[in-house]
C-alpha atoms as a PDB file:
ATOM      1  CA  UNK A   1     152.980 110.840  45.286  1.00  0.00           C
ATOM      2  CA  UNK A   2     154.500 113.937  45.996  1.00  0.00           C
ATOM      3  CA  UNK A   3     157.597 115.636  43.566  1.00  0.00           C
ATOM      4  CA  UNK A   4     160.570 117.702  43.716  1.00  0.00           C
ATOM      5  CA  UNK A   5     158.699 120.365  42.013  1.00  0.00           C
ATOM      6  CA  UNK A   6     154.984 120.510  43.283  1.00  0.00           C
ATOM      7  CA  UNK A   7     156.121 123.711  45.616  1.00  0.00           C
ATOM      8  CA  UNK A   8     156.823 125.370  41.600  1.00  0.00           C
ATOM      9  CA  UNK A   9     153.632 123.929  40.606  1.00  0.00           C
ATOM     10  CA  UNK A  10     151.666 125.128  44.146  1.00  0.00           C
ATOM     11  CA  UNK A  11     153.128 128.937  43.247  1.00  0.00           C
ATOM     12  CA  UNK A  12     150.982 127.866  39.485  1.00  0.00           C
ATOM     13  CA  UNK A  13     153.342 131.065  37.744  1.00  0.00           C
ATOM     14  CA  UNK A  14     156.040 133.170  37.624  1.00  0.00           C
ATOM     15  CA  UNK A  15     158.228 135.945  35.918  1.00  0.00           C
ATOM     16  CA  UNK A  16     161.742 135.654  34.522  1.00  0.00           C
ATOM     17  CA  UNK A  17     163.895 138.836  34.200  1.00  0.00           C
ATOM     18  CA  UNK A  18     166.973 139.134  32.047  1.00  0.00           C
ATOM     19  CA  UNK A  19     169.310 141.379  33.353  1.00  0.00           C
ATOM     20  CA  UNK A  20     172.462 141.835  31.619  1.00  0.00           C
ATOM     21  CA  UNK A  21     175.235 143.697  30.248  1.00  0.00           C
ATOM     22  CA  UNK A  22     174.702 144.642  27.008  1.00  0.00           C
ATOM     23  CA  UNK A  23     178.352 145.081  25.314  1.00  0.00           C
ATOM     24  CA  UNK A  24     178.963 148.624  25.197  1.00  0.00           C
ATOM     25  CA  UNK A  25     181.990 150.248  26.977  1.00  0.00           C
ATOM     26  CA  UNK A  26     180.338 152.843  28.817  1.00  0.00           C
ATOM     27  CA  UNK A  27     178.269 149.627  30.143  1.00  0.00           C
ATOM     28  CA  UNK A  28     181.749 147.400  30.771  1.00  0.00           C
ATOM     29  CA  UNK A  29     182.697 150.232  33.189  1.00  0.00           C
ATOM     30  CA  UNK A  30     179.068 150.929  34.849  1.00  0.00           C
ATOM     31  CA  UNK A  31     178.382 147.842  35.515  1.00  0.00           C
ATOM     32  CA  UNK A  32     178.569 147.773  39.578  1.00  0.00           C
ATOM     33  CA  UNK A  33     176.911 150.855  38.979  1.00  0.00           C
ATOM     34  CA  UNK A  34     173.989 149.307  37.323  1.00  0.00           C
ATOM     35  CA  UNK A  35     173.972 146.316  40.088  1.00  0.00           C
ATOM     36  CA  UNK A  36     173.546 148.505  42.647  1.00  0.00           C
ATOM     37  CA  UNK A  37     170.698 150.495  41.297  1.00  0.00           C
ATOM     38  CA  UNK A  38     168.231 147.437  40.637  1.00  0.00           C
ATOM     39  CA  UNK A  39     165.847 148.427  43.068  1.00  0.00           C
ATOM     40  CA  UNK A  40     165.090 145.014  44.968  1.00  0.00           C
ATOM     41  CA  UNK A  41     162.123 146.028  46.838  1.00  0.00           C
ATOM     42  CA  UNK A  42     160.320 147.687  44.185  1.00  0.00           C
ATOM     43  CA  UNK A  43     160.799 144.288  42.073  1.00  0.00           C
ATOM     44  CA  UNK A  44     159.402 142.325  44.867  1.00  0.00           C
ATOM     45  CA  UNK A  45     156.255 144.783  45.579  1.00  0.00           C
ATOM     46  CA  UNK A  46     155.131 144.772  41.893  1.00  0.00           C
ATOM     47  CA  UNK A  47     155.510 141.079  41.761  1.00  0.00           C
ATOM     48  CA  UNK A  48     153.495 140.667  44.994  1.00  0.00           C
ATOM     49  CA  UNK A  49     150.883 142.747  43.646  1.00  0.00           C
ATOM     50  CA  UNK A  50     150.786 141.127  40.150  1.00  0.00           C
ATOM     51  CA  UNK A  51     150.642 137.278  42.260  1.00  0.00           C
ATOM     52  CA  UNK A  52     153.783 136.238  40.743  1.00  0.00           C
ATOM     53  CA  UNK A  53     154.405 132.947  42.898  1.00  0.00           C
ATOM     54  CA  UNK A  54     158.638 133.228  41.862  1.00  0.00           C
ATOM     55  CA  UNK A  55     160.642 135.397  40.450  1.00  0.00           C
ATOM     56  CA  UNK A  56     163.920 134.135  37.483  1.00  0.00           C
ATOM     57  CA  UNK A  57     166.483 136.619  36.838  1.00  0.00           C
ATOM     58  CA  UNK A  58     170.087 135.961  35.044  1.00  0.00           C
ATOM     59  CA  UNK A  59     172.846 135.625  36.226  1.00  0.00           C
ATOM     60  CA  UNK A  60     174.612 136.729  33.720  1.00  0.00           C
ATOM     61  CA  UNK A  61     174.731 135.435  29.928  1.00  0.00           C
ATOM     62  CA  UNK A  62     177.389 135.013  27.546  1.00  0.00           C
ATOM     63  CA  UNK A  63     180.140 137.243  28.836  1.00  0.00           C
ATOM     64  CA  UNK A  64     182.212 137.621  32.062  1.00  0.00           C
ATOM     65  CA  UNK A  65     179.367 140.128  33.987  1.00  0.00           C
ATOM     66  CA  UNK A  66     177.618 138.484  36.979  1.00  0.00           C
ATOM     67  CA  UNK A  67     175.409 139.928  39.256  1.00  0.00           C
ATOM     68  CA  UNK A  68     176.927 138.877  42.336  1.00  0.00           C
ATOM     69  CA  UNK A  69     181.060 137.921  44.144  1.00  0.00           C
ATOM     70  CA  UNK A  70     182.156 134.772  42.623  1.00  0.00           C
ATOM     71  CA  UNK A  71     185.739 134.279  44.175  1.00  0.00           C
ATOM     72  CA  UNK A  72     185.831 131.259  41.672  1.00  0.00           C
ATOM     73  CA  UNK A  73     185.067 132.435  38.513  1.00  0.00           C
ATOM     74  CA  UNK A  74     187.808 134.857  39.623  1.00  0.00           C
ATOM     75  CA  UNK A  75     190.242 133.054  40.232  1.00  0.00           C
ATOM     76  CA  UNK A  76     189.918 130.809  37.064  1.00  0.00           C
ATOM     77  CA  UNK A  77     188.992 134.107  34.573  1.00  0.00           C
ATOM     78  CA  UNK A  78     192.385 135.742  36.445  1.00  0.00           C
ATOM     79  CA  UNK A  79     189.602 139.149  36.806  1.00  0.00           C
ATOM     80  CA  UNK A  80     189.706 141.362  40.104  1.00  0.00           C
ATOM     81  CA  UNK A  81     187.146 141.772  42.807  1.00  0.00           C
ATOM     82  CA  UNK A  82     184.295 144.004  41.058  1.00  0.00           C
ATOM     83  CA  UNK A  83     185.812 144.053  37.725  1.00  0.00           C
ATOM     84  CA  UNK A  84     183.569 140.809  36.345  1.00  0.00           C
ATOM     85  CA  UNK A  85     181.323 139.719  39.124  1.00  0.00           C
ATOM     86  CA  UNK A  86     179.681 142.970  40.860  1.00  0.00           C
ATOM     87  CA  UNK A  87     180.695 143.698  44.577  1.00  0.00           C
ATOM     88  CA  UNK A  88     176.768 143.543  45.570  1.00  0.00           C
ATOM     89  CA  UNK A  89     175.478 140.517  46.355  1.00  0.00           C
ATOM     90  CA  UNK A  90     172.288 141.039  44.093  1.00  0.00           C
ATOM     91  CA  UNK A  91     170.857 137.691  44.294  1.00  0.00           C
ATOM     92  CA  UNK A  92     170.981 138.039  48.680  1.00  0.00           C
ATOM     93  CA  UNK A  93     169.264 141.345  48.622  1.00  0.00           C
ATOM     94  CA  UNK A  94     166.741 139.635  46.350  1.00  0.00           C
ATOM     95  CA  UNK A  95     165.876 136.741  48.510  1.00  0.00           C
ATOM     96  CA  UNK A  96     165.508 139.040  51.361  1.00  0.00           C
ATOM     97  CA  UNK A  97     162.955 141.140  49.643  1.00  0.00           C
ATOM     98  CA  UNK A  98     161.157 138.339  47.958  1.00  0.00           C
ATOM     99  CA  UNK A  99     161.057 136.351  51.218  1.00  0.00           C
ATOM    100  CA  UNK A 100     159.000 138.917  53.020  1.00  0.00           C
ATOM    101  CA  UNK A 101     155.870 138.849  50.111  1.00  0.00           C
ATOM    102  CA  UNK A 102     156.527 134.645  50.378  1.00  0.00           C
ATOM    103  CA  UNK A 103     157.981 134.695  46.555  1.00  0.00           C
ATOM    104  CA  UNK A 104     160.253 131.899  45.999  1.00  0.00           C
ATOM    105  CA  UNK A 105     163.496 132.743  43.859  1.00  0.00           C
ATOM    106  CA  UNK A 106     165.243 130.931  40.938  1.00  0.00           C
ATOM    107  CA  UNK A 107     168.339 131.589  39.157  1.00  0.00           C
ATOM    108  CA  UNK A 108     169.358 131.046  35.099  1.00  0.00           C
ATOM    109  CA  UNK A 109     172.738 130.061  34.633  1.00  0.00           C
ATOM    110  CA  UNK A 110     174.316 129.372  31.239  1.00  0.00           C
ATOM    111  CA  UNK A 111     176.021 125.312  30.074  1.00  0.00           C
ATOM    112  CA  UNK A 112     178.576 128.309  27.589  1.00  0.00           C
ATOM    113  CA  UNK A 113     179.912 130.827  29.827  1.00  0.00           C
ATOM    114  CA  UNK A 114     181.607 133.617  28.971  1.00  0.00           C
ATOM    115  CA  UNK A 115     182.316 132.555  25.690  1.00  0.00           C
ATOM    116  CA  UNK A 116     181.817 135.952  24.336  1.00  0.00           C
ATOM    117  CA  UNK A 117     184.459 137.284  26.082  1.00  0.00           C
ATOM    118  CA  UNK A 118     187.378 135.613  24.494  1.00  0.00           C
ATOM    119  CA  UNK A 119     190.406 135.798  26.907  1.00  0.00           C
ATOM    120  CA  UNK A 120     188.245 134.969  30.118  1.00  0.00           C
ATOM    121  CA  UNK A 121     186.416 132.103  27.369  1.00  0.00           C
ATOM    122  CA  UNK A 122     189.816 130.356  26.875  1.00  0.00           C
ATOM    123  CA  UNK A 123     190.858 130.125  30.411  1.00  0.00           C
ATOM    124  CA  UNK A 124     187.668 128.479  31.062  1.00  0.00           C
ATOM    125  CA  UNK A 125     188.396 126.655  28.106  1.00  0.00           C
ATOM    126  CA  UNK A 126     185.281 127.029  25.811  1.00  0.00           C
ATOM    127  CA  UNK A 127     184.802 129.677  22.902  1.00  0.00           C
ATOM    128  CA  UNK A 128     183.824 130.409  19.455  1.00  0.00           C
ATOM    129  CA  UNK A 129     182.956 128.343  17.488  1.00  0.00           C
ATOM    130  CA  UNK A 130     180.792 126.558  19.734  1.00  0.00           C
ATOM    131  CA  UNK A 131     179.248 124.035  18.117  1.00  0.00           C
ATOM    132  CA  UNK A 132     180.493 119.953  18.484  1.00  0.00           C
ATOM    133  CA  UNK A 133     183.038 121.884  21.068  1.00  0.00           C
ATOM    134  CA  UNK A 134     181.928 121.094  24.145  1.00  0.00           C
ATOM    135  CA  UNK A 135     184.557 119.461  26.795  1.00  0.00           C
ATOM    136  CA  UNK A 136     184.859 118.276  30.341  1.00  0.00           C
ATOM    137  CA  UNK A 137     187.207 119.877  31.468  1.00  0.00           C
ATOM    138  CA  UNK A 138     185.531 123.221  30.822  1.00  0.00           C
ATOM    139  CA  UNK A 139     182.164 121.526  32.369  1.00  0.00           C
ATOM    140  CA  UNK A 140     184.185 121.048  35.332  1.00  0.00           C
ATOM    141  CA  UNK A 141     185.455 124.514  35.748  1.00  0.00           C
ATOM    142  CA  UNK A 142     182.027 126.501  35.239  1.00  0.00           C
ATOM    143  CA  UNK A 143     180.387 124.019  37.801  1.00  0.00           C
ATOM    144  CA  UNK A 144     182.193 125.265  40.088  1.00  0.00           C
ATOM    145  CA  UNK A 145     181.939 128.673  39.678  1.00  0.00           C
ATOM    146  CA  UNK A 146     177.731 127.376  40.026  1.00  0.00           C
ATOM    147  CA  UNK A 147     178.835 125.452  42.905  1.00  0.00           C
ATOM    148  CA  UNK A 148     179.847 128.358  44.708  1.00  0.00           C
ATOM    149  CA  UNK A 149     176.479 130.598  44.172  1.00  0.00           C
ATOM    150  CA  UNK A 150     174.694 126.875  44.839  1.00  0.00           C
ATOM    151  CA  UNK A 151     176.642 126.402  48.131  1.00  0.00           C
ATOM    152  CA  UNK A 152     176.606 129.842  49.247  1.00  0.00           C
ATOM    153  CA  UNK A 153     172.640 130.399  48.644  1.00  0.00           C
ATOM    154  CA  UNK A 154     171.166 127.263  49.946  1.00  0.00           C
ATOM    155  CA  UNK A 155     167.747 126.713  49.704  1.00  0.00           C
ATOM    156  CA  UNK A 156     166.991 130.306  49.016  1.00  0.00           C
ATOM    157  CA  UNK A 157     167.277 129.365  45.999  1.00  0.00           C
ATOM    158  CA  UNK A 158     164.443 127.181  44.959  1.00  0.00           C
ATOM    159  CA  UNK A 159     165.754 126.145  41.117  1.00  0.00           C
ATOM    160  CA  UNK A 160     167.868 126.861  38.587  1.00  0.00           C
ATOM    161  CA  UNK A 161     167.174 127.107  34.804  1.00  0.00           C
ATOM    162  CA  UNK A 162     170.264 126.525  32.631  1.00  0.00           C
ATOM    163  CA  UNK A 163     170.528 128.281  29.482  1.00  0.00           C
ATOM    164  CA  UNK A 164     172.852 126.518  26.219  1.00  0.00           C
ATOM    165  CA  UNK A 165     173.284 122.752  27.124  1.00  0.00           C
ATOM    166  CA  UNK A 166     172.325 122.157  23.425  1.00  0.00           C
ATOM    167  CA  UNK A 167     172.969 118.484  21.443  1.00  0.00           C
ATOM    168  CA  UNK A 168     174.978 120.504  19.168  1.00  0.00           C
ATOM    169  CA  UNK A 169     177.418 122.389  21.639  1.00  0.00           C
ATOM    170  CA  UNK A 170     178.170 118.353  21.856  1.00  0.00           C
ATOM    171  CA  UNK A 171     176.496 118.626  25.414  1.00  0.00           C
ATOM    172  CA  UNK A 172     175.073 115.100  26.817  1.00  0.00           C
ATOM    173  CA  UNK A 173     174.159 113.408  30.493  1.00  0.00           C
ATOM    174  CA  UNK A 174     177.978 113.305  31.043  1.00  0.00           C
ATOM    175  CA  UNK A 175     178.617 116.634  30.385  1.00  0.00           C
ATOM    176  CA  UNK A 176     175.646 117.749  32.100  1.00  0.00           C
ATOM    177  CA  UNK A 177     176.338 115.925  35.445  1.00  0.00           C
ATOM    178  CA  UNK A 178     178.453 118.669  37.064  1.00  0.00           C
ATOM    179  CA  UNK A 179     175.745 121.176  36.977  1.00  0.00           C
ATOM    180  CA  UNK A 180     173.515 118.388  38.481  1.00  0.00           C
ATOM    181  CA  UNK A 181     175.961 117.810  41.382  1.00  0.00           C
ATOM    182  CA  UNK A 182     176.568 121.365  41.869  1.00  0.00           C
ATOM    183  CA  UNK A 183     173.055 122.133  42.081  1.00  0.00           C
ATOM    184  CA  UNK A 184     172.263 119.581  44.604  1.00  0.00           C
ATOM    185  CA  UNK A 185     175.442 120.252  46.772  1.00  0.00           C
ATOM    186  CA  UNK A 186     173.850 123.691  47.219  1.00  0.00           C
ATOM    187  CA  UNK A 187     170.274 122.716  48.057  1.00  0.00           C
ATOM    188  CA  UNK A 188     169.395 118.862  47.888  1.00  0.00           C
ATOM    189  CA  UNK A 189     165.912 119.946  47.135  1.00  0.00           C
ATOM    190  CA  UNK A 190     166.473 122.582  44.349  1.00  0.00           C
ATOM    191  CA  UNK A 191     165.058 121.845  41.167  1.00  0.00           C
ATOM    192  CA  UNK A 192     167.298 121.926  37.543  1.00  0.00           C
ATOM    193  CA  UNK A 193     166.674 122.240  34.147  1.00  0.00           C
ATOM    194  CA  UNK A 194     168.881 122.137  31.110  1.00  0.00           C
ATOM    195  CA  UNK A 195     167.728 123.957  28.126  1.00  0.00           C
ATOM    196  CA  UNK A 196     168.283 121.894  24.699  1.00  0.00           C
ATOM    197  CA  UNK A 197     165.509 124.226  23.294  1.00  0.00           C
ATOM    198  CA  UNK A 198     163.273 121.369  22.128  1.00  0.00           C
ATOM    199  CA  UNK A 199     160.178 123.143  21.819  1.00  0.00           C
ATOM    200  CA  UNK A 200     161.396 125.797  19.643  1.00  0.00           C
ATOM    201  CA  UNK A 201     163.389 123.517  17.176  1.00  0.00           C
ATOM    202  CA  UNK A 202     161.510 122.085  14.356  1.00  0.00           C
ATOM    203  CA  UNK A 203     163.976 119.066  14.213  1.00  0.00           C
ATOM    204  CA  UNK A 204     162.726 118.296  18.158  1.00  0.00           C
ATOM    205  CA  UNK A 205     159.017 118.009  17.085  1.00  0.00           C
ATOM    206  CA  UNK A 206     158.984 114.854  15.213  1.00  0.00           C
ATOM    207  CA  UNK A 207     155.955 113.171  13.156  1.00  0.00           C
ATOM    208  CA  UNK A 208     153.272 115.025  14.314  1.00  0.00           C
ATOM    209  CA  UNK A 209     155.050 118.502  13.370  1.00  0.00           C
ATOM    210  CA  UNK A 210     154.351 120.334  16.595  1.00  0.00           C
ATOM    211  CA  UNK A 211     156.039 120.907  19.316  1.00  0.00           C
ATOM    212  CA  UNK A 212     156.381 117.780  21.528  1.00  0.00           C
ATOM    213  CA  UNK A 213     157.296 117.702  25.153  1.00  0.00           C
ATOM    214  CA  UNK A 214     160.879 116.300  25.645  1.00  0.00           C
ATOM    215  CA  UNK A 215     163.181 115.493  28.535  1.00  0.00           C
ATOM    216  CA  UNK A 216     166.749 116.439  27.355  1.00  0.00           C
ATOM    217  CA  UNK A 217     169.077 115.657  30.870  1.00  0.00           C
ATOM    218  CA  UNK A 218     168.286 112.476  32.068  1.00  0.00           C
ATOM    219  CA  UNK A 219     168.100 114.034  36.104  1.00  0.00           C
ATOM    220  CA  UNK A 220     166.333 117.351  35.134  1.00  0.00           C
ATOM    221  CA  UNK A 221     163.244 117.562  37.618  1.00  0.00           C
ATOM    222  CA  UNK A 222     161.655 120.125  35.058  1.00  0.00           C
ATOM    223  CA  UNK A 223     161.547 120.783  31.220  1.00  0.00           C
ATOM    224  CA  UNK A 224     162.902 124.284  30.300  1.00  0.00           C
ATOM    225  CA  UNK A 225     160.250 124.587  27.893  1.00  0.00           C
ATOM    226  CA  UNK A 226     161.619 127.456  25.785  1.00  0.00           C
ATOM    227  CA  UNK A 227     158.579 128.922  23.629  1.00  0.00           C
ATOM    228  CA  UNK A 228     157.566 131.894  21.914  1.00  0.00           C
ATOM    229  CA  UNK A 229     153.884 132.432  22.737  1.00  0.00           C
ATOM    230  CA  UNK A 230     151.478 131.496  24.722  1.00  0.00           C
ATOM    231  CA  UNK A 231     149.690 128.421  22.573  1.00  0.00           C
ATOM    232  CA  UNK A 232     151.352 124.752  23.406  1.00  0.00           C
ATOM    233  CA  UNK A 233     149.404 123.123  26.236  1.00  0.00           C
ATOM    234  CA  UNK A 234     151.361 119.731  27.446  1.00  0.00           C
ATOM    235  CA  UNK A 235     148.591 117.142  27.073  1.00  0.00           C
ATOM    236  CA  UNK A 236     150.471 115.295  30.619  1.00  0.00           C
ATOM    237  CA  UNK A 237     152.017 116.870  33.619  1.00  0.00           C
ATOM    238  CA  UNK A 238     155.166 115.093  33.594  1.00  0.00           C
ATOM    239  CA  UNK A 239     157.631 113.921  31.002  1.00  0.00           C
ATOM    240  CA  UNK A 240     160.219 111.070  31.563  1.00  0.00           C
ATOM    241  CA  UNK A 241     159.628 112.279  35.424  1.00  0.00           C
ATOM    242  CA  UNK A 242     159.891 115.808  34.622  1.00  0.00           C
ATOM    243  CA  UNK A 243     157.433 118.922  35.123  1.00  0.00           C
ATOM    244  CA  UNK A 244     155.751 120.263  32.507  1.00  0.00           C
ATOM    245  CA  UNK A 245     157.251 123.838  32.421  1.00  0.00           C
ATOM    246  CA  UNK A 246     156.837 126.391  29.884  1.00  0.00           C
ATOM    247  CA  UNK A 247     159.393 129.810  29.449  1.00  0.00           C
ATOM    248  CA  UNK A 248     157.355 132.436  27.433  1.00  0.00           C
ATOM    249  CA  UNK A 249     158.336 136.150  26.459  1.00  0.00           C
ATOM    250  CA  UNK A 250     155.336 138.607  26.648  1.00  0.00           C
ATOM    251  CA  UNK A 251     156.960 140.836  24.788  1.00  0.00           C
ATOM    252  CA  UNK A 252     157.100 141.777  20.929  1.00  0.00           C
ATOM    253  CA  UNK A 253     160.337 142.819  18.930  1.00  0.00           C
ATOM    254  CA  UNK A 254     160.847 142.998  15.168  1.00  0.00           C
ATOM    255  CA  UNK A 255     161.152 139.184  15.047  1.00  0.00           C
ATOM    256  CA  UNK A 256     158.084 138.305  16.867  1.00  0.00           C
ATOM    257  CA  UNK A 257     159.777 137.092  19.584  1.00  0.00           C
ATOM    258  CA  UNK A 258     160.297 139.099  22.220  1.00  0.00           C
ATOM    259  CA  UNK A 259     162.659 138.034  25.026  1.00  0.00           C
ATOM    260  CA  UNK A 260     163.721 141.030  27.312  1.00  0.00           C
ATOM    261  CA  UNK A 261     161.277 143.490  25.492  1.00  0.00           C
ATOM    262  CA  UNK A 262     158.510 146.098  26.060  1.00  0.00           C
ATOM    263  CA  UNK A 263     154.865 145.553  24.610  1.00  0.00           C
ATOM    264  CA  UNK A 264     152.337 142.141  24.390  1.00  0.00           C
ATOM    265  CA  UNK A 265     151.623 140.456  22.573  1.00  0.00           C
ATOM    266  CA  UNK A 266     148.722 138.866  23.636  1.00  0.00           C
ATOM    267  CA  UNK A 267     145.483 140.035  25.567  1.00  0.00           C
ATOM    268  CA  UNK A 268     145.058 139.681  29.570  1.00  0.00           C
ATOM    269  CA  UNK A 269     142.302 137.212  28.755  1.00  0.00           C
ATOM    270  CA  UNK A 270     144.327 134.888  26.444  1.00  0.00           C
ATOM    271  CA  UNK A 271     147.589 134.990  28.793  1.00  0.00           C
ATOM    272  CA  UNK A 272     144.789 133.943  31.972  1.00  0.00           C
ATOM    273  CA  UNK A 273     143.043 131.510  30.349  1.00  0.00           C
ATOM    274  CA  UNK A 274     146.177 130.090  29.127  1.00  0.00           C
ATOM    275  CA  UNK A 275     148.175 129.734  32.507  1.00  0.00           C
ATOM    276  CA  UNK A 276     144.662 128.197  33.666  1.00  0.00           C
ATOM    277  CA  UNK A 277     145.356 125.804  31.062  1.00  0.00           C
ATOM    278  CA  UNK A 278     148.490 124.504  31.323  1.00  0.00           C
ATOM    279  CA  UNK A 279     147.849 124.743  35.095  1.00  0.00           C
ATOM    280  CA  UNK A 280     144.796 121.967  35.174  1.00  0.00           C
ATOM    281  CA  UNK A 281     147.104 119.564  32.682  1.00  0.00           C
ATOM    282  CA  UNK A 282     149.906 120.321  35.739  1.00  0.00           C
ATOM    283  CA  UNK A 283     151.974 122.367  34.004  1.00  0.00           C
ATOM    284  CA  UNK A 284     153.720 125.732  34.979  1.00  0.00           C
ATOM    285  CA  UNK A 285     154.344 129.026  33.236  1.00  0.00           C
ATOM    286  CA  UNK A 286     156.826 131.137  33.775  1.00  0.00           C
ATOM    287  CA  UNK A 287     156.647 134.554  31.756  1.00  0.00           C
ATOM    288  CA  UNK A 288     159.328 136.967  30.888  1.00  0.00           C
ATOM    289  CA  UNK A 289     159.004 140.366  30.741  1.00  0.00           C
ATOM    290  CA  UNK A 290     160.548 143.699  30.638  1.00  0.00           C
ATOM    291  CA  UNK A 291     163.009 145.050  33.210  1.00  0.00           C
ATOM    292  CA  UNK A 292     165.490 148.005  33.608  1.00  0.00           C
ATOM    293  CA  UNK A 293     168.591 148.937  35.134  1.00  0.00           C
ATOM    294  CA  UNK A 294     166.918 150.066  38.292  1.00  0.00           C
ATOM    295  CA  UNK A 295     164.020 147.096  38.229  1.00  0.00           C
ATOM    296  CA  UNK A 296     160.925 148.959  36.382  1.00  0.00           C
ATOM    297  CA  UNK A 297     158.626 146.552  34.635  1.00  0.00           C
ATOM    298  CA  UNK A 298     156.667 147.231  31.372  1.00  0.00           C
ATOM    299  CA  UNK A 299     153.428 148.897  32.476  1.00  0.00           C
ATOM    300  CA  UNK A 300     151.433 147.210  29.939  1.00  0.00           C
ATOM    301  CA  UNK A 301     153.276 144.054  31.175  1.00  0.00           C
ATOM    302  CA  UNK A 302     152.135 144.398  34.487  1.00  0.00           C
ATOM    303  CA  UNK A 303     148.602 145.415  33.344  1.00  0.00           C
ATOM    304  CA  UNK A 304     148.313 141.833  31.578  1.00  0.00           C
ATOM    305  CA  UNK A 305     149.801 140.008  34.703  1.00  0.00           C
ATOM    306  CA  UNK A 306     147.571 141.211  37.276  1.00  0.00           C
ATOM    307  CA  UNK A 307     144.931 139.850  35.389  1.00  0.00           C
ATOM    308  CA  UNK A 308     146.159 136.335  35.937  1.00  0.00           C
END
């Protein structure tokens, strides 16, 4: 019987970018700057030539920085045109030069929003301290700036992967349902998941002490499947109804994690044989790696990837 996300599954991989703003103030000021200078068709020519089968990238993370016009988020944040959400369209010009190599493009999205920024956080009505302070009525308001990119994209946008819907924000199916509906107002067929970071929380794994595939939103089509290396194979290739899907950083940093960072740290052979894995229990991995302001990716990166 077919699913909502056997087109992921057909494409068998993919790579997640996470470009952001990264708090300075010579960055708050650059930052249509640094929009405009992510070279789109270099980004889809490496990933063509790697086989990436879709591309993730952010858009945006924790403060009020987006990488496209959101005449919502505007409005509610009170900010002008390009002084929060960049004048470029950047996920457009990305689906234009991903179409052309047949790459199919996904978007992260946050469940906090621009909590970080604290003026623009209240309006929307969610800040510090975020835990057990989740409401509604700020639900309702950053759906909709999501409905507009959902609406406005279509189905060039093939999924979206959204980023702090944890238990302990105070997030639950309720709370959870206007991203659903904004997602499918956009593109009936898109596919959503909602990251409650099972995988990576001890307290998700239960009696046998390892990480144990979970469904968190009741109408996700596809776990997020946050991880931190490439070891967990799903031993089924759905969950509750939803994909297996795994989110894995190639990269190394001083906590041996490595989200957004240079370096491997595993071998071409084990990252292969791995994706082969999860692949034959009907699984999916996506794999994040290194990019910069103008869309260069981590040689040695790139060097492990082709080998898939």
């Amino acid at each position: 019987m077919a699913h909502i996300t056997d087109r992921m599954y057909e494409k068998r991989w993919g790579v997640f970018n996470h470009f952001l703003f990264d708090g300075t103030k010579e960055e708050e000021s650059r930052w249509n700057e640094f929009v405009e200078g992510f070279d789109v068709e270099l980004v889809a020519r490496n990933l063509h030539e790697m086989g990436a089968g879709y591309y993730f990238i952010t858009t945006m993370q924790g403060r009020k920085f987006m990488i496209a016009p959101n005449q919502t988020f505007d409005r509610i944040a009170g900010t002008k045109t390009g002084e929060a959400c960049a004048t470029r369209d950047l996920v457009e010009d990305l689906y234009q030069a991903l179409s052309r190599y047949g790459i199919d493009l996904y978007l992260y999205f946050t469940g906090d929003g621009p909590y970080k920024d604290e003026e623009i956080g209240r309006r929307f009505g969610y800040t510090e301290p975020r835990e057990h302070n989740m409401n509604i009525g700020f639900a309702e308001k950053w759906a909709s700036v999501l409905e507009e990119y959902a609406v406005r994209y279509g189905d060039k946008v093939k999924g979206w992967w959204i980023d702090g819907c944890y238990d302990y924000f105070g997030y639950d199916d309720g709370l959870l349902e206007p991203y659903y509906r904004a997602v499918k107002k956009g593109n009936p067929d898109a596919i959503l998941a909602c990251n409650n970071a099972e995988l990576i929380r001890p307290e998700c794994w239960g009696e046998a002490g390892k990480p144990q595939m979970k469904k968190w939103f009741a109408k996700e089509d596809f776990i997020t499947g946050e991880l931190t290396d490439f070891v967990f194979v799903p031993d089924a290739a759905f969950v509750d109804g939803a994909r297996a899907h795994f989110l894995i950083p190639l990269g190394t940093d001083e906590y041996n994690v490595g989200w957004r960072s240079h370096g491997v740290k595993r071998s071409p052979e084990h990252v292969k044989d791995y994706v082969r894995k999860v692949h034959e229990a009907g699984g999916v991995v996506t794999i994040d790696i290194y990019v910069d302001r103008y869309g260069h990716f981590d040689e040695d990166q790139m060097a492990v990837l082709r080998g898939i």
